[in-house]
Each structure stands twice: as structure tokens, then as C-alpha cells.
Protein backbone atom coordinates (compact mmCIF):
# COMPACT_ATOMS: atom_id res chain seq x y z
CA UNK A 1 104.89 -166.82 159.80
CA UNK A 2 103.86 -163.05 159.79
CA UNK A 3 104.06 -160.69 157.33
CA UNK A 4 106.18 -157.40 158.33
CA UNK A 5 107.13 -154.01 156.80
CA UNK A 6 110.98 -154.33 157.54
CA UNK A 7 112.05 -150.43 158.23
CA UNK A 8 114.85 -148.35 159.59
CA UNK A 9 114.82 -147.53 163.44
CA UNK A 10 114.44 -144.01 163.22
CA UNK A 11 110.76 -144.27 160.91
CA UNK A 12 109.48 -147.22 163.07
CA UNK A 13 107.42 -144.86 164.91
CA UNK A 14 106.09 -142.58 161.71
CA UNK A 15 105.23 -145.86 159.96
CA UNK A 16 103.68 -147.64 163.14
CA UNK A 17 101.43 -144.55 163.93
CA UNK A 18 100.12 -144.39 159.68
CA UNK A 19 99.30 -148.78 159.93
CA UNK A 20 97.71 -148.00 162.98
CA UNK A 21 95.29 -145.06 161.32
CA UNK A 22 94.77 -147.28 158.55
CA UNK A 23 94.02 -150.25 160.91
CA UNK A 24 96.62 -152.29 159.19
CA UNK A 25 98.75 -153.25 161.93
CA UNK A 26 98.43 -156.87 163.39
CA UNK A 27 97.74 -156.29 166.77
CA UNK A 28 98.69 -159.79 167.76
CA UNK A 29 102.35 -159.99 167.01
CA UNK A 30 105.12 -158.04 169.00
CA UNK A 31 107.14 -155.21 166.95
CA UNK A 32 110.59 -156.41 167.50
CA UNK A 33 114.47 -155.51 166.40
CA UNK A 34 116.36 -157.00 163.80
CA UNK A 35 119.57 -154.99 163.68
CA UNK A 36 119.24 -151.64 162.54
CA UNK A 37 115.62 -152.14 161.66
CA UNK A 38 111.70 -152.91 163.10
CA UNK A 39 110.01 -155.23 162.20
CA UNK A 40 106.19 -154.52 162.37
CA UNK A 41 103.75 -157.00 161.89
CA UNK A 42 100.76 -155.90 159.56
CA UNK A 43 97.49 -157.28 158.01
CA UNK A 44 98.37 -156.73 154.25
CA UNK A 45 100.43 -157.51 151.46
CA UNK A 46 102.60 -154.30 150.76
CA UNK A 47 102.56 -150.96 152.90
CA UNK A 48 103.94 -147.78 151.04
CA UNK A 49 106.93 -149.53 149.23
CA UNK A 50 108.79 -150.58 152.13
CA UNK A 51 109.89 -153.77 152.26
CA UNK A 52 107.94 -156.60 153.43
CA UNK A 53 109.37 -160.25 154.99
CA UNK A 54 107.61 -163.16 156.65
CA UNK A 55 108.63 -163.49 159.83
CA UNK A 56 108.12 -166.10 163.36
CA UNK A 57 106.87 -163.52 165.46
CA UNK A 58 105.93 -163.57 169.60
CA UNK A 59 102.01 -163.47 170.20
CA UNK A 60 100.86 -160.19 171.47
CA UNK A 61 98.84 -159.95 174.72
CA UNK A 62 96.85 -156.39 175.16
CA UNK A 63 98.25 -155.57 177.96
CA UNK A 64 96.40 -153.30 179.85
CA UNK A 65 98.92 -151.63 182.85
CA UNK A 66 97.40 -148.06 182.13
CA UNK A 67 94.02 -148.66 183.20
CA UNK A 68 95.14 -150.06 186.19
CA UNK A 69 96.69 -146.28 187.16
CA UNK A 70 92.93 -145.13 187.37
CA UNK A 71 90.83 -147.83 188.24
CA UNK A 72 88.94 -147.15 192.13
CA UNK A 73 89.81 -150.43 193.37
CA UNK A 74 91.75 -150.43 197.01
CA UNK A 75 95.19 -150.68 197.06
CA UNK A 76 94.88 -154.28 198.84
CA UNK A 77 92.99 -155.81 195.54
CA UNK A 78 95.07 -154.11 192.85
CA UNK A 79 97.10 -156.78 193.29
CA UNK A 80 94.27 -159.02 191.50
CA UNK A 81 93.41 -156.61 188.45
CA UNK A 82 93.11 -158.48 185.12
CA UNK A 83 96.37 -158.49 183.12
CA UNK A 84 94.74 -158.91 179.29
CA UNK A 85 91.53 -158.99 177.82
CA UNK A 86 90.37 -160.30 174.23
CA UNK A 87 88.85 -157.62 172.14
CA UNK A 88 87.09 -158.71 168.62
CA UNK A 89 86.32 -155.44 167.11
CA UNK A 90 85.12 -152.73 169.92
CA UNK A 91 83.99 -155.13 172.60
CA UNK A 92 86.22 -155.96 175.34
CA UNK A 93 86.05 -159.39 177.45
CA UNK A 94 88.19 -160.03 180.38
CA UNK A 95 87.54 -162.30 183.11
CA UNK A 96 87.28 -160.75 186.95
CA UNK A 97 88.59 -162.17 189.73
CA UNK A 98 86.26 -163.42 192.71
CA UNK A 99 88.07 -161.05 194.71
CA UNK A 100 86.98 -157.57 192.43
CA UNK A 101 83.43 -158.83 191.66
CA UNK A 102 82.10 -155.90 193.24
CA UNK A 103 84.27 -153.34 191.40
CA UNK A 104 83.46 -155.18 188.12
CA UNK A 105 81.84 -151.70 187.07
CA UNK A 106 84.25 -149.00 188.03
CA UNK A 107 87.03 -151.89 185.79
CA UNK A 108 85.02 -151.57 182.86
CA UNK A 109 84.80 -148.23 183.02
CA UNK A 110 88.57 -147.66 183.31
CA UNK A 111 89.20 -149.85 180.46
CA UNK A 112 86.95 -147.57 178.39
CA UNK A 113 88.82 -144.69 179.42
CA UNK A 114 92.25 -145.38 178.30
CA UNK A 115 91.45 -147.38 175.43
CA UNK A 116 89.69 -145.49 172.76
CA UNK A 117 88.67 -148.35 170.45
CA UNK A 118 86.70 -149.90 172.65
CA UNK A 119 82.73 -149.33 173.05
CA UNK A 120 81.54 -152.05 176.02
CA UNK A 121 83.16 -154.54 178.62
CA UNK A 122 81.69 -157.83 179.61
CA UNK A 123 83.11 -160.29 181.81
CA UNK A 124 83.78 -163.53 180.18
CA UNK A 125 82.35 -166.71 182.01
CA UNK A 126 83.95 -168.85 179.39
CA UNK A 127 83.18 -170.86 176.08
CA UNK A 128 80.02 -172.79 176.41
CA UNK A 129 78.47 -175.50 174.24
CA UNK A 130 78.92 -177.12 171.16
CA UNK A 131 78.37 -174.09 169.40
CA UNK A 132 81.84 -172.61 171.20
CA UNK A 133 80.16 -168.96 172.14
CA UNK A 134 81.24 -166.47 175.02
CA UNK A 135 78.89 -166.66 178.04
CA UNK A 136 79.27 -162.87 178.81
CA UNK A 137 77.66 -159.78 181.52
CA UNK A 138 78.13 -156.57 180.48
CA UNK A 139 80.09 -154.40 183.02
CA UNK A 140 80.11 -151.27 181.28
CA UNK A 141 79.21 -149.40 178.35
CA UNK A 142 77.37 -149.11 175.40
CA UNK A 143 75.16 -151.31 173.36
CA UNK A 144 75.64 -155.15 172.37
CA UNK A 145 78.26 -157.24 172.15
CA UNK A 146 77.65 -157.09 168.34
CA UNK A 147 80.38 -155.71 166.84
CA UNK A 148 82.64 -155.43 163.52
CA UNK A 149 86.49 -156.88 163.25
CA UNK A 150 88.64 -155.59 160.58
CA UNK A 151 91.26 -157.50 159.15
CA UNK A 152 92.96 -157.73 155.50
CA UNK A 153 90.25 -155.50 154.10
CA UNK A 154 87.09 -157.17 155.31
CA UNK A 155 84.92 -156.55 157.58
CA UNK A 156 83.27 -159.24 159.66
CA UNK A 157 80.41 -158.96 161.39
CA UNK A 158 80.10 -161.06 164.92
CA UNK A 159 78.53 -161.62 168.12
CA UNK A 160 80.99 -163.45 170.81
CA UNK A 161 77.82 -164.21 172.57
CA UNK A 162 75.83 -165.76 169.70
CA UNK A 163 78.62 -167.21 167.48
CA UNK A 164 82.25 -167.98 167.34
CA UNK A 165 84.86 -166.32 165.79
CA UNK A 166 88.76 -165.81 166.53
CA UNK A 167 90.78 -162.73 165.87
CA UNK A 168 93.51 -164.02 166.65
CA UNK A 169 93.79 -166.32 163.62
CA UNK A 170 93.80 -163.30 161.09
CA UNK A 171 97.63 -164.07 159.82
CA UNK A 172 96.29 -167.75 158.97
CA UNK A 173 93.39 -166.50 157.13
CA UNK A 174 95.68 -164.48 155.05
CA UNK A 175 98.04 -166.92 154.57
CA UNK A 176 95.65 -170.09 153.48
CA UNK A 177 93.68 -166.88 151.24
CA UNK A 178 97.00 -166.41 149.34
CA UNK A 179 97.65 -170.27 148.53
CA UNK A 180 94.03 -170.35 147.06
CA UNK A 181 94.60 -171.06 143.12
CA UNK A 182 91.87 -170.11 140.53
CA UNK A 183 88.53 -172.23 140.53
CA UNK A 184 89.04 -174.05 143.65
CA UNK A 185 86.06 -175.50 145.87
CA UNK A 186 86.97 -175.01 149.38
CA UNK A 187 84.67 -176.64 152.54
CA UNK A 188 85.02 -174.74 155.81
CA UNK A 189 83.63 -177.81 158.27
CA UNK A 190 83.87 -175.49 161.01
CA UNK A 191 83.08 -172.29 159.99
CA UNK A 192 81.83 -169.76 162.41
CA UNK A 193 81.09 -166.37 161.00
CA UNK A 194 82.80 -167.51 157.62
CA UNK A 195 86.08 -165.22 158.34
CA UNK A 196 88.51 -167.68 156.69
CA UNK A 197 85.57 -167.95 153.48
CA UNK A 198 85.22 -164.07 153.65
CA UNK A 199 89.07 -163.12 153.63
CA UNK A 200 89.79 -165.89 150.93
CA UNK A 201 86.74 -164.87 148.70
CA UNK A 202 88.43 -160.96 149.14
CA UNK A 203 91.64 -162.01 148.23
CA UNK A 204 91.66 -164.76 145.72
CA UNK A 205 89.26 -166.70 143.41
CA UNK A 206 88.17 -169.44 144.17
CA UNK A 207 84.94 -170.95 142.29
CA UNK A 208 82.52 -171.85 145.64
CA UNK A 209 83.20 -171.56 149.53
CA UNK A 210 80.77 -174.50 151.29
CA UNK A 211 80.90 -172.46 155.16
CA UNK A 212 79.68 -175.33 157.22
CA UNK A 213 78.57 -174.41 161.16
CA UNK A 214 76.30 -176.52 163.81
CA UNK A 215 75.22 -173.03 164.81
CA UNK A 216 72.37 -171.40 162.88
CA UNK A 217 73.10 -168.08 164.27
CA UNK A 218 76.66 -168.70 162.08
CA UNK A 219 74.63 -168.75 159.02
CA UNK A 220 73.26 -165.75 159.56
CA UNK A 221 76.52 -164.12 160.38
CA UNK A 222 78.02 -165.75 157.42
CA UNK A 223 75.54 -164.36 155.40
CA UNK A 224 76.01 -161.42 155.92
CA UNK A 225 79.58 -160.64 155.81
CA UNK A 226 79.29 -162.25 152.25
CA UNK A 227 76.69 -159.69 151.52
CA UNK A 228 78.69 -156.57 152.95
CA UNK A 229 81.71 -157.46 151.49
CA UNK A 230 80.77 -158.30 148.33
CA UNK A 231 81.44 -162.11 148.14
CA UNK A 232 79.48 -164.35 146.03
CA UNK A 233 81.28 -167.02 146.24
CA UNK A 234 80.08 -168.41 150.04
CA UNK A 235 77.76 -170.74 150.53
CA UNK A 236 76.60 -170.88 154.37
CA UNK A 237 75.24 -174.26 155.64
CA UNK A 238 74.27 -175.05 159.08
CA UNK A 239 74.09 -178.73 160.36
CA UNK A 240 77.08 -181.30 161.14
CA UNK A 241 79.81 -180.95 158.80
CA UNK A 242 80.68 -184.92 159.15
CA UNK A 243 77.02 -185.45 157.54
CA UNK A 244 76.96 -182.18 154.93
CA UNK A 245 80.49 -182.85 153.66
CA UNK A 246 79.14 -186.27 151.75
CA UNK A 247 76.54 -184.49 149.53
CA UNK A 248 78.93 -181.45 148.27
CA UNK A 249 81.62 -181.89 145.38
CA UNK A 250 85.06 -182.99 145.69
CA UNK A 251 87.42 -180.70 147.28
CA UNK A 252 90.88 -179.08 146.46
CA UNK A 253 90.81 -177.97 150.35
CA UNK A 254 89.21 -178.06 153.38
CA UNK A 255 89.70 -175.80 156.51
CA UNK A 256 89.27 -176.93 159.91
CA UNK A 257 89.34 -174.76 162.29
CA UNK A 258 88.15 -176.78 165.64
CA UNK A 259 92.17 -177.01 167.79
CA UNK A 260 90.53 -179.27 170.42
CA UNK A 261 88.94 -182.05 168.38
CA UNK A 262 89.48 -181.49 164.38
CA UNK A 263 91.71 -184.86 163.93
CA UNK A 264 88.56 -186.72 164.72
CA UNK A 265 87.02 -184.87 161.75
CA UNK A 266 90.48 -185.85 159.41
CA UNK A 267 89.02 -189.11 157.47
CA UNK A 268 85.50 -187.33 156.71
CA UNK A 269 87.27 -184.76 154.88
CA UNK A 270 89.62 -186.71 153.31
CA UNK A 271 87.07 -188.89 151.93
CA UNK A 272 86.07 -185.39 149.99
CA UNK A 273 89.56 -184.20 148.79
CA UNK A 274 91.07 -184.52 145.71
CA UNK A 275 94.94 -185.69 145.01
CA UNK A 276 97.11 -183.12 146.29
CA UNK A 277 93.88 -181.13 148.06
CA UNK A 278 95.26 -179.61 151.00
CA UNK A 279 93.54 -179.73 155.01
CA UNK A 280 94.50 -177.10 157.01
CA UNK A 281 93.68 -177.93 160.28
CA UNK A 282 94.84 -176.74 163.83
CA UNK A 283 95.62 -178.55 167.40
CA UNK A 284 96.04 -177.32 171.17
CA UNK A 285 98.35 -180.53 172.25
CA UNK A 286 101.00 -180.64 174.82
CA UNK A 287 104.20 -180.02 173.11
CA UNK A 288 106.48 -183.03 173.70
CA UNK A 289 103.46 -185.20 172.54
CA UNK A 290 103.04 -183.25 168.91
CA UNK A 291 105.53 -185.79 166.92
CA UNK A 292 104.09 -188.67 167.87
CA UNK A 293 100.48 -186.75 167.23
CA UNK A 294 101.38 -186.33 163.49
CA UNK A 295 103.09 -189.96 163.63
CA UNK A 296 99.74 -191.19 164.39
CA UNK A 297 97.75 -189.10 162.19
CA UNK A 298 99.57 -190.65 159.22
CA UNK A 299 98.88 -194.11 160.42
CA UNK A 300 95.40 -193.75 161.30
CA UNK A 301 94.60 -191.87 157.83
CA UNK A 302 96.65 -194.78 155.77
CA UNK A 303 93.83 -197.45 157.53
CA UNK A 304 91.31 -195.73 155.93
CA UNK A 305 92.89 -195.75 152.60
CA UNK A 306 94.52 -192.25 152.66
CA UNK A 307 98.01 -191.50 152.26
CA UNK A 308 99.11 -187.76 153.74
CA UNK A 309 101.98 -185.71 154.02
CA UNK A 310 102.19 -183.05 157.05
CA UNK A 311 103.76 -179.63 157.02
CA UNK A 312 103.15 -178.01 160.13
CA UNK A 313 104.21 -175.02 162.42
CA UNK A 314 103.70 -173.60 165.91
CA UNK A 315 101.24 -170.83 166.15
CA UNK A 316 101.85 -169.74 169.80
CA UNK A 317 101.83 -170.90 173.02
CA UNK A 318 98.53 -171.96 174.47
CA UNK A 319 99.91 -172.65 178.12
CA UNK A 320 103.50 -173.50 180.01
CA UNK A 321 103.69 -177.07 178.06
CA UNK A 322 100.94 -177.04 175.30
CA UNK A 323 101.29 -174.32 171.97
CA UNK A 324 98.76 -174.05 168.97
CA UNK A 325 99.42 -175.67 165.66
CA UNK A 326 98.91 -175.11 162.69
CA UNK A 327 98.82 -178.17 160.13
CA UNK A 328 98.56 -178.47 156.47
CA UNK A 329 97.50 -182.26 155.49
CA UNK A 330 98.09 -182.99 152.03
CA UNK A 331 96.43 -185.97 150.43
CA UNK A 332 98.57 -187.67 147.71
């Protein structure tokens, strides 16, 4: 579900244009209809008074068709120009087809042109390693691929080369950040930069974040977005999760944020949960197999001596047949 400002028609674009100056519109859900009224997706609680619903709202590609009115590529090869690109903060990625390697450059420097926010292109390779970072060549530009992402009133500090991190997930973070009661202890196996520690630290109150990554270059991240935004509540750890989790207290919940594998994680941290702590945990699966997924979750979990409850929902699609989840595990 997303959070939306629910307003008439006629002020959709007034109100759009002041979210956007205040960089509090979530860029990666569609604005859509509902009657006489827009619904626009933002990345807070409450905007000006209007009124605000949770909604299921399409995914939002950034769709680049203007750049492609510029770009000094022959009219034979336009036909192969990149269609979206990832951006996390100002730093674009986009991968570039065999057939434009050689106007890679004169891309880059179209996308720079019509799109204000951001600073430097690289072409994406891909996700590499266990530590899940970009392997990227800058194409045009300035500077690093070191950047700052804004989201719900933080601001995280990344490096898609060196670490990972996902803007995409920024509605989660919000949401898990607003089920946080008083005093908690939360473990983050799979932490990253510490964006889902860092929002919930900003937003509620929980006692101690434990922000677990393989990757040391995470714990320096994680670090320091505590330290800029003020959190003292995150503890950064780097080493495997599986291993860490046994030495640190009990937990009321865990967040696992690793869609490919993070079931095979499931009985370590419920071996560290309290009654009725909560795993929220996410999984790219195809989606006529996702029942049967859960079924077997349940079963495999009550062999080791855990009995769970599932509430889940569908993220967004991941390809023709397979969609994110998103999947809070309750122990009882």
C-alpha cells in the first residue's frame, strides 16, 4: 500500500508541483484517477491538510522519451535507446545496448540535459557478488557515484558501486517504521546502508537497531547516516548475519531484506524472535508458485519448532510471470 494526498482534479497540478519542491513525492508510484480526484503518491504522513489514503498503486518506471528527442545517435539505432534508468539520489544508471556502445557518451550527456536532478551517468554492468553492488563506467558527468537519497526526511548516504541500497523500497521502510512500538530491538540481517534502521530510528522509537551487512563498506555507510541524521539508536555490524544474530538479544522484529534467498535465512531469525515478533521479509518468485511458497514456509518453520502466521502482499511486478513480495512472518 502507498500513502496518497487524495485531491480535487483541478489542484492536482498546484499540489504535485509544491511535493515535488519539497521532494516529497514518491517517485515510484503512478499519479492516477479516482473519480473526481488524484491520487498522488508521497513520502510522508500528512501534506498541507489534504486528505491522505493508502492506496495499491502501479510501480513507476522513469521514463525517459525526452532525452531521446536530442540524443546524436542515427536514426537507424534510435530504435535501441534505453527506455528507463534507476537513479538513487543524483546518479543515473542505465544499461546500453551493444548496438550504442559507441554513443554511450553523447546518451549520458542527453540524459543530463533534460533531467535536472541528475549529476553523472554510468552504465550498469549488473549486480555483482555477495555483497550485491553495481559494477558501473561512468559515461558522463561529474564526480562519483557517491551520492545522497532523500526519502521520509532522511537522508542516506550511498555508493551503488561500493554498497547496496534500494530506492525503490522507500514506501516499505515507512510502513515497517510506523508499526515500530516503543522500546523495541529490531535486527536488520541484511542491512546495506541501514535505510530501513535510519528511517525507523527517524520516525519511531525503538530502544536498539542491530544493522547487520557482509559488506564492511555497509558499516561505514551505516555509520554515517546514523551520524547525519541524528540516530543513536543503530548499531552497524559487519560479518554473516546467520552467525551475529546468536550473540544479540531477543528480538520483537527482524527485517530481511535479501528477495532472492531470505527464506533460507527464516529459522536463524526465528530462533531470535520473541512471541508475536514480527519478520518482514521479501521474495522475487514466479507468481503461480507464491501459495504453495508460503504453504511451505509454514511447514518447514513448524520442523524446527516454530509456529508462524503470514500476511503478505505484492509489491510489483519483477518480470511477465514473477512480482516482488512483501511478507510479514509472525511467530506465535
Amino acid at each position: 500500500m502507498v500513502k496518497c494526498v487524495r485531491v480535487l482534479k483541478k489542484d492536482g497540478e498546484s499540489v504535485r508541483s509544491r511535493l515535488v519542491a519539497e521532494d516529497l513525492l514518491d517517485l515510484d508510484s503512478k499519479i492516477r484517477a479516482e473519480g473526481d480526484y488524484l491520487l498522488i503518491p508521497i513520502r510522508c504522513d500528512s501534506f498541507d491538510g489534504f486528505e491522505v489514503v493508502d492506496r495499491d498503486m502501479e510501480v513507476q518506471e522513469h521514463k525517459v522519451l525526452d532525452y531521446t528527442e536530442i540524443v546524436e545517435v542515427p536514426d537507424d539505432l534510435k530504435q535501441y535507446l534505453p527506455s528507463s534508468f534507476d537513479v538513487v539520489g543524483d546518479v543515473a544508471m542505465l544499461k546500453i545496448p551493444d548496438e550504442l556502445w559507441d554513443y554511450r557518451h553523447q546518451i549520458g550527456d542527453a540524459l543530463i540535459k533534460v533531467n535536472r536532478n541528475i549529476r553523472v551517468v554510468f552504465h550498469d554492468y549488473g549486480v555483482k557478488g555477495d555483497f550485491r553492488i553495481r559494477d558501473l563506467e561512468k559515461i558522463a558527468g561529474e564526480g562519483t557515484s557517491e551520492t545522497i537519497h532523500k526519502e521520509f526526511g532522511v537522508k542516506l548516504y550511498t555508493d551503488p558501486s561500493k554498497v547496496y541500497f534500494n530506492p525503490r523500497l522507500s514506501s516499505e521502510r515507512a510502513r515497517i517504521a510506523n508499526l515500530v512500538k516503543d522500546g523495541e530491538t529490531i535486527i536488520d540481517m541484511f542491512a546495506g546502508v541501514a535505510p530501513f534502521g535510519t528511517v525507523i530510528g527517524k520516525i519511531a522509537n525503538p530502544k536498539i537497531i542491530y544493522s547487520i551487512d557482509l559488506n564492511p563498506e555497509a558499516e561505514h555507510f551505516a555509520k554515517l547516516n546514523a551520524e547525519k541524521n541524528h540516530i543513536d539508536c543503530i548499531v552497524p555490524m559487519t560479518g554473516d548475519s546467520s552467525k551475529l544474530i546468536y550473540d544479540l538479544p531477543m528480538a520483537d522484529r527482524v527485517v530481511m531484506n535479501l528477495p532472492q534467498i531470505a527464506d533460507r535465512f527464516l529459522g536463524y531469525a526465528m530462533d531470535r524472535m520473541k512471541s508475536g515478533a514480527v519478520a518482514h521479509m521479501y521474495k522475487i518468485i514466479e507468481r503461480e508458485e507464491f501459495p504453495q511458497f508460503c504453504d511451505n514456509l509454514v511447514r518447514d518453520m513448524a520442523v524446527k519448532g516454530h509456529d508462524i502466521v503470514i500476511h503478505s502482499s505484492e509489491l510489483k511486478t519483477y518480470s511477465p510471470t514473477m512480482s516482488v513480495y512483501s511478507m510479514d512472518v509472525e511467530k506465535l
